[in-house]
Protein backbone atom coordinates (compact mmCIF):
# COMPACT_ATOMS: atom_id res chain seq x y z
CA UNK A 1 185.11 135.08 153.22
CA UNK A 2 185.51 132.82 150.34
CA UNK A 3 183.27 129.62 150.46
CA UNK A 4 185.20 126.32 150.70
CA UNK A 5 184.26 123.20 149.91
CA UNK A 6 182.39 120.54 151.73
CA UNK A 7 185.32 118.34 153.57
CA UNK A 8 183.32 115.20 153.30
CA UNK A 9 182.55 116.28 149.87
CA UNK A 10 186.11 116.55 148.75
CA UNK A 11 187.39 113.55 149.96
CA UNK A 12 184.10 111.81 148.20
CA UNK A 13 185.20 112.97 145.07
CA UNK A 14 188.87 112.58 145.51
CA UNK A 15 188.26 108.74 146.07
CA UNK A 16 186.02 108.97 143.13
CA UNK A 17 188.49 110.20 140.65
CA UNK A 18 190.76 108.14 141.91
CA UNK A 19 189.05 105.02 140.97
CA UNK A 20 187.79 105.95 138.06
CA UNK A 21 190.20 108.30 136.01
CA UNK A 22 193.44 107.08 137.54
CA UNK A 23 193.07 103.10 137.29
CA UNK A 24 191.17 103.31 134.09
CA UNK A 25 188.03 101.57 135.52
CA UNK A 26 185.68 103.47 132.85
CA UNK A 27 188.60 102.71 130.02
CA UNK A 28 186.84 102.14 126.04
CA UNK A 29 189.92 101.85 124.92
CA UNK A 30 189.68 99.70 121.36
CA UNK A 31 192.79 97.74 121.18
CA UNK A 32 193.53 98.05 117.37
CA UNK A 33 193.47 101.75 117.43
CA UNK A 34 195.05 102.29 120.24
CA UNK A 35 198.08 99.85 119.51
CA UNK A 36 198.85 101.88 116.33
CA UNK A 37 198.95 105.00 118.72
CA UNK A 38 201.04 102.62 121.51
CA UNK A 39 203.89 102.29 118.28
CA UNK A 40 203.76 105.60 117.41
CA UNK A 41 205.02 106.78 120.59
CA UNK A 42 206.83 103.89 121.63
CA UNK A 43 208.95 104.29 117.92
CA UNK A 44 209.28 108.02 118.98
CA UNK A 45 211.03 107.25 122.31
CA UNK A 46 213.53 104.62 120.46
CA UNK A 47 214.12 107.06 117.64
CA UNK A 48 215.64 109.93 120.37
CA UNK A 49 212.13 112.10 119.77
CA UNK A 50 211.37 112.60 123.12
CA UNK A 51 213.32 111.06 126.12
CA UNK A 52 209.65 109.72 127.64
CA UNK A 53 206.08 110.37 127.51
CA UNK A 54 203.18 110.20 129.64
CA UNK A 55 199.95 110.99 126.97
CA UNK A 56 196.18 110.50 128.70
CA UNK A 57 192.72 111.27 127.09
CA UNK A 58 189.26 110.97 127.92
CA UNK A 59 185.87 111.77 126.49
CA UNK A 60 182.43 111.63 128.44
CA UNK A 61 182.81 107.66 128.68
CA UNK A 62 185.87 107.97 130.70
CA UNK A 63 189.59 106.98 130.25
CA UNK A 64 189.84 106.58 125.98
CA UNK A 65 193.67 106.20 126.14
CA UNK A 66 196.27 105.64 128.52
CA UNK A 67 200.40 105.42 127.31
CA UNK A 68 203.20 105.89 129.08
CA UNK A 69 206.71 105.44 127.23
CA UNK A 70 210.49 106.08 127.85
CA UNK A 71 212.34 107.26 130.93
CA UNK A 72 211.94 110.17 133.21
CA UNK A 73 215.64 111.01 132.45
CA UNK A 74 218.60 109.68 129.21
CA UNK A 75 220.28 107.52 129.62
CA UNK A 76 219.82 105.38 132.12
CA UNK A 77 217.10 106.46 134.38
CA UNK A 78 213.95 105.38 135.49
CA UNK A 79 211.00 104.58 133.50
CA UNK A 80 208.06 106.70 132.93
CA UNK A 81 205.69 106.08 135.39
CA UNK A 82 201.50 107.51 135.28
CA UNK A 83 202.48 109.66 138.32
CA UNK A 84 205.67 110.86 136.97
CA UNK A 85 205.76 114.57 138.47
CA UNK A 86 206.50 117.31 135.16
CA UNK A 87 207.25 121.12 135.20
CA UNK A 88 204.26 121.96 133.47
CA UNK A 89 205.24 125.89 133.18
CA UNK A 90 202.61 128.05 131.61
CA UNK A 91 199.96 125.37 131.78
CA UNK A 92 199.09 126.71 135.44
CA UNK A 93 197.82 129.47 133.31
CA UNK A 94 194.91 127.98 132.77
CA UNK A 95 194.09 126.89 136.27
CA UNK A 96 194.85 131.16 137.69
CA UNK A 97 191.92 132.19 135.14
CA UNK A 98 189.73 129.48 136.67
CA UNK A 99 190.80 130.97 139.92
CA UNK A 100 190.00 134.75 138.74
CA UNK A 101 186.66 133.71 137.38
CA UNK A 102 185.49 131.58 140.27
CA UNK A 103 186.47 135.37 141.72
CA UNK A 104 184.04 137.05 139.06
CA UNK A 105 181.05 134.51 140.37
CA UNK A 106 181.23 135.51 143.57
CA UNK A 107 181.53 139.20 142.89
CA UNK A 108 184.56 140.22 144.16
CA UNK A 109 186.18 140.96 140.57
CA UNK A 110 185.07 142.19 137.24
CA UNK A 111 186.29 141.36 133.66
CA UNK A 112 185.49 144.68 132.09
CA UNK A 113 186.27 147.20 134.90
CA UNK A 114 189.92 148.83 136.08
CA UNK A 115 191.47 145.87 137.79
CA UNK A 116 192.36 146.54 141.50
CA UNK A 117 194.85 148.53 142.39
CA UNK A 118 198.02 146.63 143.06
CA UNK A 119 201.40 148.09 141.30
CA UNK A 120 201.97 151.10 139.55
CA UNK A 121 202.97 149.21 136.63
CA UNK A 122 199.73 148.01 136.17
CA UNK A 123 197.42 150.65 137.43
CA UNK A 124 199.31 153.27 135.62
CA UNK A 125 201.02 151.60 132.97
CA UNK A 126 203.41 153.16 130.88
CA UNK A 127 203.53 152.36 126.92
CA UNK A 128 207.34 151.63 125.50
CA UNK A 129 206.16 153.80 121.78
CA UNK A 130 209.92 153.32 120.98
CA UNK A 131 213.66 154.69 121.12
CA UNK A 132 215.02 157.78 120.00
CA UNK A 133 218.01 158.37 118.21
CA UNK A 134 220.32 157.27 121.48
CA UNK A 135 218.64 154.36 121.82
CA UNK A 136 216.50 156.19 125.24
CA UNK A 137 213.44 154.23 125.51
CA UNK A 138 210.47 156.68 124.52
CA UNK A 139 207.50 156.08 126.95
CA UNK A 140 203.58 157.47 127.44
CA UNK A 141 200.86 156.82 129.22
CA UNK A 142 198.50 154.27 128.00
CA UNK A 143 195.55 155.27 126.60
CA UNK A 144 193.44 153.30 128.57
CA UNK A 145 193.03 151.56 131.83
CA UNK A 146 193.82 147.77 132.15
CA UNK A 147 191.31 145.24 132.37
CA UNK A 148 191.02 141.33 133.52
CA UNK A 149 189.62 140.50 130.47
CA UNK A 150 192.69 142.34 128.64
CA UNK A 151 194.70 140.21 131.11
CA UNK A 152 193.27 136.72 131.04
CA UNK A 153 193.10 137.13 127.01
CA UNK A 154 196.82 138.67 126.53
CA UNK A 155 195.79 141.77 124.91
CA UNK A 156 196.42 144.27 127.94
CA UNK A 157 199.76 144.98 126.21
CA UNK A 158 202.68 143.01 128.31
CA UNK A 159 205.25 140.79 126.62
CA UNK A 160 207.51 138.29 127.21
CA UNK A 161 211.03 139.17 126.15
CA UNK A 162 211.50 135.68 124.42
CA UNK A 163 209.16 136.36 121.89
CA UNK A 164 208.95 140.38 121.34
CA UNK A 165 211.91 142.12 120.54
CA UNK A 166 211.12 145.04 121.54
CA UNK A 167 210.83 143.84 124.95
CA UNK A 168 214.00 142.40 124.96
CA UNK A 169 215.37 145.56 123.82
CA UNK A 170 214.18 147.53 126.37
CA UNK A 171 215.16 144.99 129.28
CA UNK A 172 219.16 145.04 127.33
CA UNK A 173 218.71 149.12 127.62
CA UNK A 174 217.14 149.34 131.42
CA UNK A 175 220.37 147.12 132.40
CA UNK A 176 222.86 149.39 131.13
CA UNK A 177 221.72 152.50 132.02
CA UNK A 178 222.61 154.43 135.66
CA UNK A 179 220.63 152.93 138.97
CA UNK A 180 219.19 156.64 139.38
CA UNK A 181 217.29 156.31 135.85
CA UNK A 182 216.88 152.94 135.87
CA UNK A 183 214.56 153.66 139.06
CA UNK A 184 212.28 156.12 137.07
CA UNK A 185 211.71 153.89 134.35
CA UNK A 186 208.99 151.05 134.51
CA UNK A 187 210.35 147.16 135.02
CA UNK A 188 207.43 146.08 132.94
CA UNK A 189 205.91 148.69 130.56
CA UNK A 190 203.51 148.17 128.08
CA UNK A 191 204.57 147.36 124.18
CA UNK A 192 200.85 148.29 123.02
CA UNK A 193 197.84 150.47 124.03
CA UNK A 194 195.47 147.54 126.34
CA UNK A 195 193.10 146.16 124.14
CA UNK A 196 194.21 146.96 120.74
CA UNK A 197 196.80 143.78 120.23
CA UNK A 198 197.23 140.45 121.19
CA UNK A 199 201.02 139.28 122.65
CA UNK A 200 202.05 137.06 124.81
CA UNK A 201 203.44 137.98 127.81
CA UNK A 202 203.19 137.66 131.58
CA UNK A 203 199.25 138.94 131.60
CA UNK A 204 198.62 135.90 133.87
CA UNK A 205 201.07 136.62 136.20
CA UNK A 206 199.17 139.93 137.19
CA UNK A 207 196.39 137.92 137.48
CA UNK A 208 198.03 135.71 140.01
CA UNK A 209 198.51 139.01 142.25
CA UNK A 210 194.80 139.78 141.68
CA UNK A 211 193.83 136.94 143.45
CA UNK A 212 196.31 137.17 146.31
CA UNK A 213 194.64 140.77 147.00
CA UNK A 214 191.11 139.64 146.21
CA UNK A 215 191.37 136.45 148.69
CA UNK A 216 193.56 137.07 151.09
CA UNK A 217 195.46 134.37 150.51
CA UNK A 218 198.67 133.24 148.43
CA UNK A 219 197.63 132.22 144.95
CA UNK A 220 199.48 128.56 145.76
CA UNK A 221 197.26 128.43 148.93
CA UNK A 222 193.92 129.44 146.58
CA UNK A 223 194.92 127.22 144.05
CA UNK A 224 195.01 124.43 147.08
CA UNK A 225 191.79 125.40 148.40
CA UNK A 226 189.56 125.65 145.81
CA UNK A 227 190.57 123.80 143.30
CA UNK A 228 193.29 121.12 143.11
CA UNK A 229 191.94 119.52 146.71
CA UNK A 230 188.20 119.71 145.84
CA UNK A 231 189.23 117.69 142.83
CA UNK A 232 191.90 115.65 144.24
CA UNK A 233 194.64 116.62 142.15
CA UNK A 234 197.07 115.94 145.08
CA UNK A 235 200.35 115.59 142.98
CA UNK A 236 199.54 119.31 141.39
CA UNK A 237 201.48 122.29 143.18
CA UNK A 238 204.24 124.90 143.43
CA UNK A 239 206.24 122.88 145.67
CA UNK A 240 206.46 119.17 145.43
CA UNK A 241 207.41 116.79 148.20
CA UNK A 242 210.77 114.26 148.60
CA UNK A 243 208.63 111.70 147.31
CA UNK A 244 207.15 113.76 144.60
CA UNK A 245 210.41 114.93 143.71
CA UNK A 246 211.67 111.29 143.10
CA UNK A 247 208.84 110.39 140.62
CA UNK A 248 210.06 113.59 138.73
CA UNK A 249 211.09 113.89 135.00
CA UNK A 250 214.20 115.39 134.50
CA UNK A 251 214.40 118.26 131.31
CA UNK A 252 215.85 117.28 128.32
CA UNK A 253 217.72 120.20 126.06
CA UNK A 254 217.44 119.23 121.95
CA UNK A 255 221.78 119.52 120.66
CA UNK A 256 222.18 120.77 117.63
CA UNK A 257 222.27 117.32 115.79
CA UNK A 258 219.25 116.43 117.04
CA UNK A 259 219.96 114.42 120.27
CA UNK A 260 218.48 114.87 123.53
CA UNK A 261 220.89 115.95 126.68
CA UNK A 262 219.58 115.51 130.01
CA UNK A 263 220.13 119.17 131.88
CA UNK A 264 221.14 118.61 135.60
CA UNK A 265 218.78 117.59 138.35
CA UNK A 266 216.61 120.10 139.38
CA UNK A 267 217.69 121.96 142.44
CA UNK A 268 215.04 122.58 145.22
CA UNK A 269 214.36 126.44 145.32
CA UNK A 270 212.80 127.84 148.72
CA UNK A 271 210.31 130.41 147.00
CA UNK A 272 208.80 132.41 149.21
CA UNK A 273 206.41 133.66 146.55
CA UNK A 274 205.43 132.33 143.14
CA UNK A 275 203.05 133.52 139.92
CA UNK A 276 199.92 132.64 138.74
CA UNK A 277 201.90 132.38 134.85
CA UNK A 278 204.28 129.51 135.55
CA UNK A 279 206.19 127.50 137.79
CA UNK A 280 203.52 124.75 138.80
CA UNK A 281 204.49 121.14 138.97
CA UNK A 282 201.88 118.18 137.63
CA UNK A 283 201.52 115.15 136.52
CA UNK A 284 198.84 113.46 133.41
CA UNK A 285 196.69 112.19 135.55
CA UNK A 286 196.27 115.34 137.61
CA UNK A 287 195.76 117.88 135.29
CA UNK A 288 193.31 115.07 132.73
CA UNK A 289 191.17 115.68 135.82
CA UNK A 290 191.00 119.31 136.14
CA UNK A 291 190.53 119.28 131.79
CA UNK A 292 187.60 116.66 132.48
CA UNK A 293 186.19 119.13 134.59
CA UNK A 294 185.92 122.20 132.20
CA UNK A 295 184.68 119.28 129.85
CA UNK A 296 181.77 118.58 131.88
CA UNK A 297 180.69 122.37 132.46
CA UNK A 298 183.20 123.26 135.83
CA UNK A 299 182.11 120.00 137.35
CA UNK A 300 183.39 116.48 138.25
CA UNK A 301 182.46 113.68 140.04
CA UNK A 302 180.28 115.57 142.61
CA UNK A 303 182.25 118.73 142.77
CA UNK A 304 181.56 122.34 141.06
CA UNK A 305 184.46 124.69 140.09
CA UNK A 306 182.50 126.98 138.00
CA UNK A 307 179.30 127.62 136.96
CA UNK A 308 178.51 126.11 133.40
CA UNK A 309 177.81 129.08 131.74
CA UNK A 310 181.41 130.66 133.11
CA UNK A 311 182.86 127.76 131.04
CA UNK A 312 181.42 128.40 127.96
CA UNK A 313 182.67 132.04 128.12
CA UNK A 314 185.98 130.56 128.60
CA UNK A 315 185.67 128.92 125.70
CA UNK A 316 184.61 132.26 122.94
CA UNK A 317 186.78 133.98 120.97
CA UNK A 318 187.13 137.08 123.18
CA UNK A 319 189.62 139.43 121.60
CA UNK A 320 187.21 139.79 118.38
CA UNK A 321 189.11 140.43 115.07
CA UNK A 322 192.41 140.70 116.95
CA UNK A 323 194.57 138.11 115.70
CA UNK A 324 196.44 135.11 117.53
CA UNK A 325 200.03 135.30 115.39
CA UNK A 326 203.16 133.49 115.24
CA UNK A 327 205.83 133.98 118.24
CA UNK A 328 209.17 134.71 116.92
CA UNK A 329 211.98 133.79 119.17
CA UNK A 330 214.36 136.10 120.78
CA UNK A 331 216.24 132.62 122.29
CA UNK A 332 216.79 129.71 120.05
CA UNK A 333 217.87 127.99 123.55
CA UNK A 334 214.81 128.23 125.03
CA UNK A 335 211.99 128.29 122.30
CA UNK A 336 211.56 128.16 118.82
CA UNK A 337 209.07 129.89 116.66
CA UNK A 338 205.90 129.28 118.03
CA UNK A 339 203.21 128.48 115.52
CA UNK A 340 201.65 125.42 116.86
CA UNK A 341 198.35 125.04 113.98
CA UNK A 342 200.03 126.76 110.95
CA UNK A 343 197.02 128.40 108.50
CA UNK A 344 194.70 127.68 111.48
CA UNK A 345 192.75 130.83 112.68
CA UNK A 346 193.26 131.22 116.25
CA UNK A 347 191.60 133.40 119.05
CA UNK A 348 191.98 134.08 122.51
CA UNK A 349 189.34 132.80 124.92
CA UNK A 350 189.24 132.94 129.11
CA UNK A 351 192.49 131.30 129.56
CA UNK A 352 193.19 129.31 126.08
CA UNK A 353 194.35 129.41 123.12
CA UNK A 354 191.11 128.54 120.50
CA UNK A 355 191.59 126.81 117.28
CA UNK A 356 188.82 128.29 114.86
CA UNK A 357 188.45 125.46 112.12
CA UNK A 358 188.77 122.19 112.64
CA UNK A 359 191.89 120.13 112.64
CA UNK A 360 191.88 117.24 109.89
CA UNK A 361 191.81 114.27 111.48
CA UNK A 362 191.55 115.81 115.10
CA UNK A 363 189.64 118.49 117.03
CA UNK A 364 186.60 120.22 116.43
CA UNK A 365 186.19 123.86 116.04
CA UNK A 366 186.78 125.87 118.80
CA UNK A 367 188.85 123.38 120.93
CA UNK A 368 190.79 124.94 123.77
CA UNK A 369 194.54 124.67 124.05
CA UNK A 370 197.67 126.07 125.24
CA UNK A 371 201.03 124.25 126.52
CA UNK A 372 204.00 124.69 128.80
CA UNK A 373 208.19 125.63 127.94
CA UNK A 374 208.77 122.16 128.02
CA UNK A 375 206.99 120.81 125.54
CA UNK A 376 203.78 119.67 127.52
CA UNK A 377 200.27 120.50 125.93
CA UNK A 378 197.10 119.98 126.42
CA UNK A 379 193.49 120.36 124.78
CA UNK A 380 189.94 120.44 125.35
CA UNK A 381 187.69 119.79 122.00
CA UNK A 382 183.54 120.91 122.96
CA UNK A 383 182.77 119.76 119.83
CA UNK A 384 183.66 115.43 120.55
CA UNK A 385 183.84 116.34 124.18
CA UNK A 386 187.50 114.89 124.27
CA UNK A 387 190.22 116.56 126.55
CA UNK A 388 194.05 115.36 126.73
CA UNK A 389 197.19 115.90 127.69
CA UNK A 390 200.60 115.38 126.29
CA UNK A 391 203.77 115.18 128.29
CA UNK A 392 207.61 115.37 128.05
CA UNK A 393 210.24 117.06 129.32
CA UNK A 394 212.64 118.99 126.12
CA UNK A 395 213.12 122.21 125.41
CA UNK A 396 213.66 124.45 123.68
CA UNK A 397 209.44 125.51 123.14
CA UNK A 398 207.77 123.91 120.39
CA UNK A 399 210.10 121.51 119.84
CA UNK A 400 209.50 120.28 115.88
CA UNK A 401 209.99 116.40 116.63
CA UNK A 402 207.81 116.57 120.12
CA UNK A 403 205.01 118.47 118.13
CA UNK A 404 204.90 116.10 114.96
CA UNK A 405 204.06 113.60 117.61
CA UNK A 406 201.73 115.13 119.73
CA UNK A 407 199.65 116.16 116.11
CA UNK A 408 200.16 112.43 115.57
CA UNK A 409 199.07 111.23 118.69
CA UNK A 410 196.06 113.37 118.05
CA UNK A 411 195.21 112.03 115.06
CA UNK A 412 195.52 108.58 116.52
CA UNK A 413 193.37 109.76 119.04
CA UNK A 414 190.29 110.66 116.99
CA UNK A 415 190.73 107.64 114.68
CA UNK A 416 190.44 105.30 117.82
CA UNK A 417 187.20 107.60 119.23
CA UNK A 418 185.85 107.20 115.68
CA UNK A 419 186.44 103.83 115.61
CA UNK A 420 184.71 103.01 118.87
């Protein structure tokens, strides 16, 4: 059985955090500073940059900055709100590798050996070495065995079609050939041998399945159980509630010239299953909290996730000289390029992103990051001990005018810590 938290415990801290991170009660916020960031943003929303934003940072003091601009949808709706509810997308990827690794404490799963038989696909994964002269996808065996450290670091050899070719060109193939191949052929093979590339792909979704075997239990229902409720991130979750679903941000698609076109209201979809890679819904305040924990070592106000030293492996470069490249698009619509620190080494830790150098002007060396399809992001810097978030809703993927402002906002950021 899996230890749960202490009840009493959990609501202890839950009232805790809610005191102190949500209504800013620990706030050393310097006003200059953080009025130059206020017009930044606030200019951003009137110029058509981003339809709203919800942007919260703290360092070991608490609460450093706290701005919420715009409207949840254009061009009329409501305003942003601290508790407005986002699709956060592939930032749940983050909280399934705290969930495998809290796993790994207690024994029950290992980075470095075969990971547990689940699916052909990944037990005996196939690698996609090419097409012949028809255009028949050429296939092999891989050369070795999958691991969760492959998985959790994106170098087991999956890819998303949106940003591998290849990928896409196999899915385009599988589709048009007869049902009676199509069955013999693997949904998801491999584009590289695991361990020998970095890509990525749906790694973290596997991982998701891990933990339902592991645990017993869905991965929403784990995620529930020992982690967002011990930390009282109440508003974080596959499924979101009537109310939560009326603080929600609508997406926002970038036209051609520039302008931002709210996409219709979300429709309510009854999953009976969902992935540990995407599909979460959050909102700043909420996942600030679950950052502020991996800040502080896997703790927070009371309440251990992970052990500290679990933490710091998260945060090494774990794919060695294996490097982090640009995503090229397969789908304008939904993403562009992807090169979020151009001539910035990056690695791969336990979960994140890692930016090797130093930004000018911003975070430290080694600061943890990744984001989600619509243009929310997120870091953790060990160096100033600062984590924060950024929200919106636009698409398509690193949007050019969201991401000059969340590199400004970061700037503004460090120039009001500095400052303080």
């Amino acid at each position: 059985m899996i230890h749960k938290p202490d009840r009493r415990k959990v609501l202890k801290a839950t009232a805790t955090l809610t005191a102190a991170s949500y209504l800013g009660a620990t706030w050393t916020r310097g006003a200059p500073l953080a009025g130059n960031i206020d017009s930044v943003l606030r200019a951003a929303v009137r110029a058509g940059d981003v339809p709203g934003i919800v942007a919260l940072a703290a360092t070991d003091n608490g609460i450093v900055y706290d701005g919420i601009f715009g409207q949840r949808r254009l061009p009329d709706g409501p305003a942003m709100t601290r508790d407005t509810v986002f699709r956060i997308a592939s930032m749940v990827k983050a909280i399934t590798s705290v969930a495998a690794l809290q796993l790994v404490e207690q024994g029950k799963l290992s980075l470095d050996a075969p990971v547990p038989a689940i699916e052909t696909a990944l037990n005996e994964p196939q690698v996609l070495d090419g097409f012949d002269a028809k255009g028949v996808p050429q296939l092999r065996p891989a050369k070795s065995a999958i691991t969760l450290r492959q998985l959790l670091t994106h170098t087991a050899g999956f890819s998303y079609r949106l940003w591998d070719a290849k990928a896409l060109r196999y899915f385009e193939t599988l589709g048009k050939m007869p049902a009676a191949v199509r069955s013999k052929l693997p949904h998801t093979p491999l584009m590289f041998d695991p361990g020998t590339r970095w890509q990525y792909g749906p790694n973290i979704n596997w991982v998701g399945k891990i933990i339902e075997r592991v645990s017993g239990v869905s991965v929403g229902a784990y995620f529930r159980n020992y982690i967002l409720a011990p930390l009282g991130m109440n508003d974080t979750g596959f499924t979101i509630t009537p109310e939560q679903r009326a603080r929600e941000a609508s997406a926002h698609r970038r036209e051609a010239e520039g302008s931002l076109k709210a996409l219709a209201p979300e429709r309510p979809h009854p999953y009976a299953t969902f992935t540990g890679g995407g599909g979460i819904y959050s909102t700043a305040p909420d996942y600030l909290t679950f950052l502020r924990m991996l800040m502080h070592g896997g703790a927070l106000a009371g309440v251990r996730i992970l052990r500290p030293e679990t933490v710091a492996m998260m945060g090494r470069n774990q794919i060695g000289d294996i490097e982090v490249g640009v995503l090229h698009t397969t789908s304008p619509a939904f993403s562009n390029d992807v090169d979020l620190f151009p001539g910035v080494t990056c690695k791969w830790g336990l979960g994140h992103m890692l930016t090797m150098q130093a930004i000018a002007g911003g975070r430290g060396a080694g600061s943890m990051t990744w984001g989600g399809l619509y243009n929310t992001y997120y870091w953790i810097d060990p160096v100033r001990h600062v984590a924060a978030v950024f929200m919106t809703q636009v698409m398509p993927f690193a949007d050019q005018r969201a991401l000059r402002l969340y590199h400004a906002y970061e700037r503004g950021l460090y120039a009001q810590i500095k400052s303080g």
